[in-house]
Protein backbone atom coordinates (compact mmCIF):
# COMPACT_ATOMS: atom_id res chain seq x y z
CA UNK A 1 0.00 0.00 0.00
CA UNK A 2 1.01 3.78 -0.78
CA UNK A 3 2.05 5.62 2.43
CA UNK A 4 3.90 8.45 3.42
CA UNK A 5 3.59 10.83 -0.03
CA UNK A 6 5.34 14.40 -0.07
CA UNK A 7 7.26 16.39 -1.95
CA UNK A 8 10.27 14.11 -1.80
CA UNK A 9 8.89 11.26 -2.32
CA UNK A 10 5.94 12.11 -4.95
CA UNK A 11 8.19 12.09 -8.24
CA UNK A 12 9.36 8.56 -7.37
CA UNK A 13 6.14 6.71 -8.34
CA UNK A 14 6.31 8.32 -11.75
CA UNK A 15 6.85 5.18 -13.62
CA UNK A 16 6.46 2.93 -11.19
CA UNK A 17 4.73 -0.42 -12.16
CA UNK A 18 1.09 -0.86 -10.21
CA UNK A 19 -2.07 -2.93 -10.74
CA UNK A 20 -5.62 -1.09 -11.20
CA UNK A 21 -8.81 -2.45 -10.50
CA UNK A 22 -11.43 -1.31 -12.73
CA UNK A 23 -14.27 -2.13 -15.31
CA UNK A 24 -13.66 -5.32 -17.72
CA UNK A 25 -12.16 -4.31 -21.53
CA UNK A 26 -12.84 -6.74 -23.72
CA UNK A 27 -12.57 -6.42 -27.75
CA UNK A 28 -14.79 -5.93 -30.70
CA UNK A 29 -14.93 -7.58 -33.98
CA UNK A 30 -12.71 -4.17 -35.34
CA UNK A 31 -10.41 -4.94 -32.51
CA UNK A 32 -11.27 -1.89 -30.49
CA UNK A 33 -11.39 -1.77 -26.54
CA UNK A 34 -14.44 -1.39 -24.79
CA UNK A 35 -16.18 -1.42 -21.29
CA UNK A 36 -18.04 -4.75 -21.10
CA UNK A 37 -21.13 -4.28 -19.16
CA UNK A 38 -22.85 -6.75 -16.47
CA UNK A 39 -19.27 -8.10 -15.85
CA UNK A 40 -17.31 -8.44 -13.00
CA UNK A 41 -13.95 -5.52 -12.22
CA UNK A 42 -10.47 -6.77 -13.49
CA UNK A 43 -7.67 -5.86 -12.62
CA UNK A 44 -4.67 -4.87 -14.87
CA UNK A 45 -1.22 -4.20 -14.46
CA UNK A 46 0.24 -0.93 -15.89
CA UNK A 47 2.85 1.97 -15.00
CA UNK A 48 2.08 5.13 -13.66
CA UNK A 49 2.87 8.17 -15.88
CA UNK A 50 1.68 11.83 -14.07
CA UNK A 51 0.42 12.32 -10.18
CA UNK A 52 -1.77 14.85 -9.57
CA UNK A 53 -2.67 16.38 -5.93
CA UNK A 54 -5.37 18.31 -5.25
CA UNK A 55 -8.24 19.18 -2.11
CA UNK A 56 -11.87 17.25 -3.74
CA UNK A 57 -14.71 18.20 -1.13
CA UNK A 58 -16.49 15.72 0.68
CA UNK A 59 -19.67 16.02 2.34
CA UNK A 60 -20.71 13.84 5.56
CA UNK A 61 -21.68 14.55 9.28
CA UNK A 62 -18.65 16.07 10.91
CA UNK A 63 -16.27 14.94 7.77
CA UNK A 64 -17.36 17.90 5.76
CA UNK A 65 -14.75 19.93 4.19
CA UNK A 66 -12.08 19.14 1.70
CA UNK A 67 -9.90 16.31 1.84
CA UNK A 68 -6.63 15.89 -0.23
CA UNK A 69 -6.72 13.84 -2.96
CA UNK A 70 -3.74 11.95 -5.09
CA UNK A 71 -4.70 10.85 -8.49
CA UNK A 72 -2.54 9.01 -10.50
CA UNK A 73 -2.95 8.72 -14.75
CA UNK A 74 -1.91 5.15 -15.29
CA UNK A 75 -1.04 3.23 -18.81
CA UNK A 76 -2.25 -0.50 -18.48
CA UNK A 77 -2.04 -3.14 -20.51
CA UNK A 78 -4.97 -4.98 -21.91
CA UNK A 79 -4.80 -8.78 -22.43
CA UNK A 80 -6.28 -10.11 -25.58
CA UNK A 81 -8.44 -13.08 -26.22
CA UNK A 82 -5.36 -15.82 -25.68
CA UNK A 83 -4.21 -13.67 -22.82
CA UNK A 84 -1.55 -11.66 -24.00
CA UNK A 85 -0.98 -8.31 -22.82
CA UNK A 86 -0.33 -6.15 -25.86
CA UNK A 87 -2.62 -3.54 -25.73
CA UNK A 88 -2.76 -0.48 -23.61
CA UNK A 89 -5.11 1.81 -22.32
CA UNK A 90 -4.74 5.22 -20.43
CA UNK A 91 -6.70 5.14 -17.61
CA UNK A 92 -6.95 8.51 -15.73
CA UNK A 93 -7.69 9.97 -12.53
CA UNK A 94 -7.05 6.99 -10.68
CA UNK A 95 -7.23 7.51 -7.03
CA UNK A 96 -4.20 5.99 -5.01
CA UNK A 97 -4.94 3.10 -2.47
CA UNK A 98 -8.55 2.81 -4.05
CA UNK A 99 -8.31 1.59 -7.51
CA UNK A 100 -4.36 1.69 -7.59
CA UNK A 101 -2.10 -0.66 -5.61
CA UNK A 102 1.55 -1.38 -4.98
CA UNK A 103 1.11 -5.26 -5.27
CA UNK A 104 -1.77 -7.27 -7.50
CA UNK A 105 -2.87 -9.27 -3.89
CA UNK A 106 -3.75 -5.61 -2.95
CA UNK A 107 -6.16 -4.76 -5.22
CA UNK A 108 -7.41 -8.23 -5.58
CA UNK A 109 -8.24 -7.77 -1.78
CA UNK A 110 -10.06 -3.89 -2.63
CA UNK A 111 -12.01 -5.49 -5.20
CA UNK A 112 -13.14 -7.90 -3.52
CA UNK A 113 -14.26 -5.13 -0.43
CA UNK A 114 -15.78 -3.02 -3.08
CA UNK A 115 -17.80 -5.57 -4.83
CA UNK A 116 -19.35 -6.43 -1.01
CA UNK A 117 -19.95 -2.87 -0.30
CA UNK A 118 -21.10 -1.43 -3.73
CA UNK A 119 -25.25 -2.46 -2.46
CA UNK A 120 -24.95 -1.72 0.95
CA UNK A 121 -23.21 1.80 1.04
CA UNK A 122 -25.11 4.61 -0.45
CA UNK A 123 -22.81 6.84 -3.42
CA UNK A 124 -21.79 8.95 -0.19
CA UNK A 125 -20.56 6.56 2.16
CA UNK A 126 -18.62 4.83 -0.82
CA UNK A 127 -17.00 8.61 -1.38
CA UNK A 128 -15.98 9.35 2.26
CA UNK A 129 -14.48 5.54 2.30
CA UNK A 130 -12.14 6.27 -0.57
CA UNK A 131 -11.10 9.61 0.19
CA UNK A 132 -10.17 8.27 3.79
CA UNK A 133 -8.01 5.04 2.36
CA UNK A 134 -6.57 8.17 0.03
CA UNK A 135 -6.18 10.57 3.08
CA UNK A 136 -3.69 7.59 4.43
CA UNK A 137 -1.23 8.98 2.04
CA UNK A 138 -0.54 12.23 3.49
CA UNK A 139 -0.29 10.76 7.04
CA UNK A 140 3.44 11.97 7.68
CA UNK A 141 2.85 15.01 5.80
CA UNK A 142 0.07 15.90 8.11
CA UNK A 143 2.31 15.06 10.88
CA UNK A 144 5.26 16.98 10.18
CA UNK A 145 3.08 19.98 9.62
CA UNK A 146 0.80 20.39 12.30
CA UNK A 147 -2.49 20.55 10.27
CA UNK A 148 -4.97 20.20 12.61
CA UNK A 149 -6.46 23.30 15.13
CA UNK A 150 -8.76 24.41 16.87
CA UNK A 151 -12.24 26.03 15.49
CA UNK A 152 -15.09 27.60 16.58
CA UNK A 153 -16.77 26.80 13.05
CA UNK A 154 -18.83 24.03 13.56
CA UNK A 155 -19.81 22.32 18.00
CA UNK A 156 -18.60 25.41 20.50
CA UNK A 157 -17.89 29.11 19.82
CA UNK A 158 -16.00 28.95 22.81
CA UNK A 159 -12.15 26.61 22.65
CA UNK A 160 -11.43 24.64 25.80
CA UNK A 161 -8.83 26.91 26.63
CA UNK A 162 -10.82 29.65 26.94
CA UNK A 163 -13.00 27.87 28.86
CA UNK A 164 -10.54 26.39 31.53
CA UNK A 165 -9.01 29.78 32.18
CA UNK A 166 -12.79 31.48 32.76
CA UNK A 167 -13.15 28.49 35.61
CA UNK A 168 -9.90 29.59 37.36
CA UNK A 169 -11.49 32.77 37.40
CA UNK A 170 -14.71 31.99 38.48
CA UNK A 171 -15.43 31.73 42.13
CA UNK A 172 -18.45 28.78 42.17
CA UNK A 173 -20.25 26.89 39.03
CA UNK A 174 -23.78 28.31 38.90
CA UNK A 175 -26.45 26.32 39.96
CA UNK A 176 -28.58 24.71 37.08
CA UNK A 177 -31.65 27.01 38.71
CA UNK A 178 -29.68 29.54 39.16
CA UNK A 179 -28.54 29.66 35.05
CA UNK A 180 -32.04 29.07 34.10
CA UNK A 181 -33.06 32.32 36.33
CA UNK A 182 -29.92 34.38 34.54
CA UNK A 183 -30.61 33.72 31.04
CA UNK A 184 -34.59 34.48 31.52
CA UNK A 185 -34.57 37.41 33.18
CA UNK A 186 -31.18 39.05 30.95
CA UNK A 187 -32.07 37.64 27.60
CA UNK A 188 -36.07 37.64 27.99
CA UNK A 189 -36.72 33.91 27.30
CA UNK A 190 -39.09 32.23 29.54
CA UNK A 191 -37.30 29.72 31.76
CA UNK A 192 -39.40 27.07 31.00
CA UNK A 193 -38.14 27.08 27.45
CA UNK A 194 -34.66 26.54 28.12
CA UNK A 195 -32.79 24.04 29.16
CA UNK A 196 -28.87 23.71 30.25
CA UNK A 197 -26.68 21.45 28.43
CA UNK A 198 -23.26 20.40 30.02
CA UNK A 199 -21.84 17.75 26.99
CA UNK A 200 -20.20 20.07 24.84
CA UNK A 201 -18.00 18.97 21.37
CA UNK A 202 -14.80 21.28 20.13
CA UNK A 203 -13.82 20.85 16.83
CA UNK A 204 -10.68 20.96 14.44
CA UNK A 205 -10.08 21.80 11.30
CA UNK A 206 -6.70 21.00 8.81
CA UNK A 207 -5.49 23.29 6.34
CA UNK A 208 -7.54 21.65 3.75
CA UNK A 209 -10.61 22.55 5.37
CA UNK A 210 -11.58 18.80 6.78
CA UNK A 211 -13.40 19.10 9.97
CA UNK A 212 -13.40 16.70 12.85
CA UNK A 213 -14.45 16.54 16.60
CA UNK A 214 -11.05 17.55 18.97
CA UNK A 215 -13.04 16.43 21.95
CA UNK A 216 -16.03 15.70 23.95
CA UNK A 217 -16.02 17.85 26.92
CA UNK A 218 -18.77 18.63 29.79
CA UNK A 219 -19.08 22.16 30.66
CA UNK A 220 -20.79 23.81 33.67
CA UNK A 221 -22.10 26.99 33.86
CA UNK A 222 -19.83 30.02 35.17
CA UNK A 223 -20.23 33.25 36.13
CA UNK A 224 -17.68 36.08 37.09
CA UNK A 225 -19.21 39.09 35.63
CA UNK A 226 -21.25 40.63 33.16
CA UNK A 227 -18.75 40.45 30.76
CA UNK A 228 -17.35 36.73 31.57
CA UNK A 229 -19.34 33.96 31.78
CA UNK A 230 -19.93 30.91 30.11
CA UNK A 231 -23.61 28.48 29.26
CA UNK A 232 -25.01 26.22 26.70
CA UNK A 233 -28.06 25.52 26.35
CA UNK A 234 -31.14 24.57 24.13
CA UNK A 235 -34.35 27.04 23.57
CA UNK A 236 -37.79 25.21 22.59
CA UNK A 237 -38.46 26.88 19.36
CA UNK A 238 -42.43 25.73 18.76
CA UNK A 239 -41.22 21.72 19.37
CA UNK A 240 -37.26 22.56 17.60
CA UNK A 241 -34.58 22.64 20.09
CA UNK A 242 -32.01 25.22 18.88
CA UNK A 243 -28.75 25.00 20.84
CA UNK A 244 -27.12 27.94 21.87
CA UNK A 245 -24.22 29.31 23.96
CA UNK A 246 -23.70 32.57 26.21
CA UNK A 247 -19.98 33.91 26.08
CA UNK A 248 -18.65 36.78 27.71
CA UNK A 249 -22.69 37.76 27.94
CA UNK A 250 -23.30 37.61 24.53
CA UNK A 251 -25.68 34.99 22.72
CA UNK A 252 -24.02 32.64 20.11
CA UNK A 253 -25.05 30.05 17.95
CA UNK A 254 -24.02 26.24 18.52
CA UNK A 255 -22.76 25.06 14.72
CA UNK A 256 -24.24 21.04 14.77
């Protein structure tokens, strides 16, 4: 399997001999290639002859964003009807550690996986499966770089951080009645509307955009002043519970 790709080590696998699983090509009467339909995948041995890297977005649950992708063009060569490899195709925008594999045993094993999965997984689930097994590549890259930090874009608007250092400050936790009285009577909601959530989830986010959940954290409400506290909680909007956070005495939304 691929592992490990950056700048260094990308140009080596220009050339390098790989096997591709992909639709059947079998021959017409003209002696012409074609996609044979109804047929099982095959897999083909071939050479790789450009890489190409790029961010292709991806759109599940808390795996939204962009996720690198590296696509490799591969030549591979076609067998004909006594089994003879002789004829080549270009088969491009192949993604690496999905469809193209270091060893044949490897791909053998993928196709196998992807013929089991192909009528259980919706189009989406298949997507966010083969952009992870691509995602592997970059693994040391990621790494050595650092990629992943905190956000406020999607779970709290308030980091962790921020968080723990308001509780050194605080002198007590607020009482759950004591919040509920608080947020009525300073942001006119009736009390019996809201209720105070303590699981909280912080988010990261890489460089190319990917989100994911940091942590799972439980948060109590804190008071020190006007202008520093800390709740979350959920308002009953007509039977829809919208989540929400005070910080610093200001209403924020809670990105699910």
């Amino acid at each position: 399997m691929f592992a490990d790709i950056d700048a260094s080590s990308i140009v080596s696998l220009i050339g390098k001999p790989v096997w591709v699983f992909t639709e059947t090509r079998k021959f017409n009467r003209n002696g012409r290639i074609y996609t044979a339909s109804n047929v099982r995948n095959a897999i083909y041995k071939g050479s790789i002859q450009t890489i190409q890297i790029e961010t292709v977005p991806v759109s599940q649950g808390p795996s939204k964003g962009w996720f690198p992708a590296c696509f490799a063009n591969v030549a591979v060569s076609i067998p004909d009807e006594n089994g003879v490899s002789k004829y080549s195709l270009y088969l491009e925008r192949q993604l690496l550690n999905v469809t193209v594999f270091e060893t044949e045993e490897e791909a053998k094993r993928e196709m196998d996986v992807f013929a089991s999965l192909k009528d259980t997984c919706t189009g989406t689930e298949m997507q966010l499966r083969n952009s992870k097994k691509n995602l592997s590549l970059f693994k040391r890259l990621e790494e050595k770089s650092s990629l992943w930090n905190p956000t406020t874009d999607f779970g709290s608007s308030f980091l962790q951080s921020d968080y723990e250092a308001l509780l050194i400050d605080c002198e007590k936790i607020m009482e759950t009645k004591d919040a509920l009285k608080w947020i009525s009577s300073s942001f006119h909601v009736p009390e019996e509307k809201i209720t105070i959530l303590f699981d909280t989830e912080c988010f990261e986010k890489n460089c190319f955009g990917t989100y994911r959940v940091k942590s799972r954290e439980i948060r109590f409400p804190l008071y020190d002043s006007p202008t520093r506290n800390y709740v979350h909680f959920c308002v009953d909007d007509n039977g829809r519970m919208v989540h929400k956070e005070i910080i610093n005495g200001e209403i924020k939304s809670y990105n699910i």
